[in-house]
C-alpha atoms as a PDB file:
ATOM      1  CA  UNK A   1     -17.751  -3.039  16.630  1.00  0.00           C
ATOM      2  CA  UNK A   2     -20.851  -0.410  17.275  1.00  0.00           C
ATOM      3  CA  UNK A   3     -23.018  -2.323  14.910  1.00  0.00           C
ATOM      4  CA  UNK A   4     -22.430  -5.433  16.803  1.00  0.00           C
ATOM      5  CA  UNK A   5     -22.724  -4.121  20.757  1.00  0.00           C
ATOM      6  CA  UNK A   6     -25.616  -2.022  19.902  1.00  0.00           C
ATOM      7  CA  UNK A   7     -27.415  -5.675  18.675  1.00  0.00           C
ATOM      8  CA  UNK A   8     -26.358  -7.070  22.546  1.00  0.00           C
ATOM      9  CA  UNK A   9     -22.962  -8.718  21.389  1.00  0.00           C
ATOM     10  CA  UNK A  10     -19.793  -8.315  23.637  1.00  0.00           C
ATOM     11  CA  UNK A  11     -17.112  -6.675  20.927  1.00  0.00           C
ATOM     12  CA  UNK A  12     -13.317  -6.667  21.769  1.00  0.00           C
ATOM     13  CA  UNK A  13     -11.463  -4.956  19.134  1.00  0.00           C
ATOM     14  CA  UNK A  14      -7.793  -6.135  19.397  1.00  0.00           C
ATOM     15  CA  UNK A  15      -5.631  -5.413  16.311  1.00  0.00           C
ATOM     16  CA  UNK A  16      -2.651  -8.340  15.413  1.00  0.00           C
ATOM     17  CA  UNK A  17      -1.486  -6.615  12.458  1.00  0.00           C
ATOM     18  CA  UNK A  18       2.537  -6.645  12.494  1.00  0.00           C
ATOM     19  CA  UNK A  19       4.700  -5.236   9.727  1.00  0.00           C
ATOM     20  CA  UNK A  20       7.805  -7.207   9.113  1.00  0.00           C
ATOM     21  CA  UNK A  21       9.621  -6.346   6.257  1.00  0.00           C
ATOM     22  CA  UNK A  22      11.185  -9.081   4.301  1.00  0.00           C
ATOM     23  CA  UNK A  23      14.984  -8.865   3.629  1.00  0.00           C
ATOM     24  CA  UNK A  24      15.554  -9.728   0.209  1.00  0.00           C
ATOM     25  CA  UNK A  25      16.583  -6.430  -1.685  1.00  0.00           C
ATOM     26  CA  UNK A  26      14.418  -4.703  -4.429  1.00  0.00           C
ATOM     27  CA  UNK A  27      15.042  -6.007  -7.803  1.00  0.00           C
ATOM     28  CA  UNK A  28      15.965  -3.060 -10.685  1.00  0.00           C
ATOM     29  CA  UNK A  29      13.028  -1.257 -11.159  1.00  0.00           C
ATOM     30  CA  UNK A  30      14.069  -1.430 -15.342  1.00  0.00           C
ATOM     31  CA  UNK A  31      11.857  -4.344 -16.326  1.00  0.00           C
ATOM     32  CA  UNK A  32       8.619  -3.319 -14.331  1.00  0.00           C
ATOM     33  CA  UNK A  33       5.965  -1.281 -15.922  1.00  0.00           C
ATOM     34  CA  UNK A  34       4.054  -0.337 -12.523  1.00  0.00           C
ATOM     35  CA  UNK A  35       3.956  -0.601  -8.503  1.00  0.00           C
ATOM     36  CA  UNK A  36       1.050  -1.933  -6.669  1.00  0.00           C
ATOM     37  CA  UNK A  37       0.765  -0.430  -3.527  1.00  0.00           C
ATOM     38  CA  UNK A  38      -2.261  -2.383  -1.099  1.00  0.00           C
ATOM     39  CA  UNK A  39      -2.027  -0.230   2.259  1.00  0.00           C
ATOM     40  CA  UNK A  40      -0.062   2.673   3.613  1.00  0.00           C
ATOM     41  CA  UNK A  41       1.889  -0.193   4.952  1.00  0.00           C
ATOM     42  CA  UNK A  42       3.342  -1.406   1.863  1.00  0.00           C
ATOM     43  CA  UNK A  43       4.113   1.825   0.460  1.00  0.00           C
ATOM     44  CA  UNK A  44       6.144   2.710   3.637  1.00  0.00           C
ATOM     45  CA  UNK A  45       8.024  -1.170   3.431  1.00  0.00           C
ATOM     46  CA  UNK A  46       8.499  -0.705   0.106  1.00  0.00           C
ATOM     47  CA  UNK A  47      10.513   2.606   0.558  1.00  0.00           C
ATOM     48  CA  UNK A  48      12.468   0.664   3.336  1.00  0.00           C
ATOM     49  CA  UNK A  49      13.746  -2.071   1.568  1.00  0.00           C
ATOM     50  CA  UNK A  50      17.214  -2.365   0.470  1.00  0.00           C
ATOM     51  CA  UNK A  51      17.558  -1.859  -3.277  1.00  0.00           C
ATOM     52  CA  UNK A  52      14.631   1.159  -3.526  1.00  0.00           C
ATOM     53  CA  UNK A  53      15.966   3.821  -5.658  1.00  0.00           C
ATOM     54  CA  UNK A  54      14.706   6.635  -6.944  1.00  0.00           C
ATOM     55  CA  UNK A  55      13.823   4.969 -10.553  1.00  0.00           C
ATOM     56  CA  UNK A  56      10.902   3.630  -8.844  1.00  0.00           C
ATOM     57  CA  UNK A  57       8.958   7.111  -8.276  1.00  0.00           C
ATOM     58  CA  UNK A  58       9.537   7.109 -12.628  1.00  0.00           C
ATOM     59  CA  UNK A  59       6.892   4.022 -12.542  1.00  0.00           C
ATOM     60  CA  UNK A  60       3.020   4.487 -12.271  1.00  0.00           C
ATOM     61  CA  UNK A  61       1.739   3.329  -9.193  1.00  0.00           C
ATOM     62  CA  UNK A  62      -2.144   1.586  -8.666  1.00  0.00           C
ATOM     63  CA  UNK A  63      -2.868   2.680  -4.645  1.00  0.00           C
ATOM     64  CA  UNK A  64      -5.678   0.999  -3.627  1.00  0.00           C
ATOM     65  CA  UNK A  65      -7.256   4.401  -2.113  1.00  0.00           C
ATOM     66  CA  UNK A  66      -7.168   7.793  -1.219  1.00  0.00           C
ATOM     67  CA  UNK A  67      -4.839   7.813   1.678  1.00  0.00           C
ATOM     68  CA  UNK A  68      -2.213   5.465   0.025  1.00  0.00           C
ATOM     69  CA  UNK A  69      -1.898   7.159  -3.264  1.00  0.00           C
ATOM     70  CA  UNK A  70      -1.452  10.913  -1.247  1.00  0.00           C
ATOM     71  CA  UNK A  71       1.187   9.048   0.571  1.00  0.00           C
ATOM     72  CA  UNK A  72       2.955   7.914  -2.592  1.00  0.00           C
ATOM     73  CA  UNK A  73       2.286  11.877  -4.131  1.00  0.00           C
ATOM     74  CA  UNK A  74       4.021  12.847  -0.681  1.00  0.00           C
ATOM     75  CA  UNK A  75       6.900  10.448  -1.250  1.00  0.00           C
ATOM     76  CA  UNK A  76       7.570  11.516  -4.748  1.00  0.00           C
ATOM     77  CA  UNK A  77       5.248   9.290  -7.625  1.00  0.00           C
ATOM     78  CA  UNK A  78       3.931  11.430  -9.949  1.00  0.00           C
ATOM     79  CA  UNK A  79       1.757   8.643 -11.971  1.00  0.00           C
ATOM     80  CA  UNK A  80      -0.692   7.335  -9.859  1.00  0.00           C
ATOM     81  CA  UNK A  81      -4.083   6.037 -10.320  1.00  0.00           C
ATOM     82  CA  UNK A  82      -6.653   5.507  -7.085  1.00  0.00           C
ATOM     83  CA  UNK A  83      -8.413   3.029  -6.765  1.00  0.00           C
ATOM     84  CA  UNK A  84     -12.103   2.459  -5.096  1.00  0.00           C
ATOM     85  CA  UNK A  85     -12.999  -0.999  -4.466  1.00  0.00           C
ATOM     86  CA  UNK A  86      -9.485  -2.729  -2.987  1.00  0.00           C
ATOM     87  CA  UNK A  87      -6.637  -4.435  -4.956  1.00  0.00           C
ATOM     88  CA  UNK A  88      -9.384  -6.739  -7.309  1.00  0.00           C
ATOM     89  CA  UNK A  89     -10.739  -2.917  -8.013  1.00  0.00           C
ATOM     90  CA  UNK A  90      -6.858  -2.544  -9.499  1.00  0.00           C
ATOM     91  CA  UNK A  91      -5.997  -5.284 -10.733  1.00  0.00           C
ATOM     92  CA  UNK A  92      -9.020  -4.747 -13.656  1.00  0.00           C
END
């Protein structure tokens, strides 16, 4: 917003970001080979939702920065790789 009321442009920053977990449990983590976590956000639903056990912290998780993959060291994955450039930066 700075960038844009510094050129003369009337900025109103108003978030709309709501976090509604779906509620379908978890599959078995068994066949999966790795978690994909997007945001702090989905690392936090994830834990939430029915079905998470701890056989998911066993699978290597892609965060899509710094601040989500600390989260996931916090909350118990060992394996995880950081990404730098968002989810398309993972998904390579």
């Amino acid at each position: 917003g700075a960038d844009f009321a510094q050129a003369g442009f009337a900025t109103l920053e108003a978030p709309v970001l709501e976090i509604i977990d779906t509620p379908d449990p978890l599959p078995d983590p068994g066949p999966f080979d790795a978690v994909m976590a997007g945001s702090l956000n989905a690392l936090r639903a994830l834990r939430r939702r029915s079905g998470f056990t701890p056989d998911w912290f066993s699978k290597r998780l892609y965060a899509v920065g710094p601040g989500t993959a600390a989260a996931a060291r916090d909350a118990g994955w060992i394996d995880i790789v950081t990404g730098t450039g968002g989810m398309q930066d993972l998904a390579r």
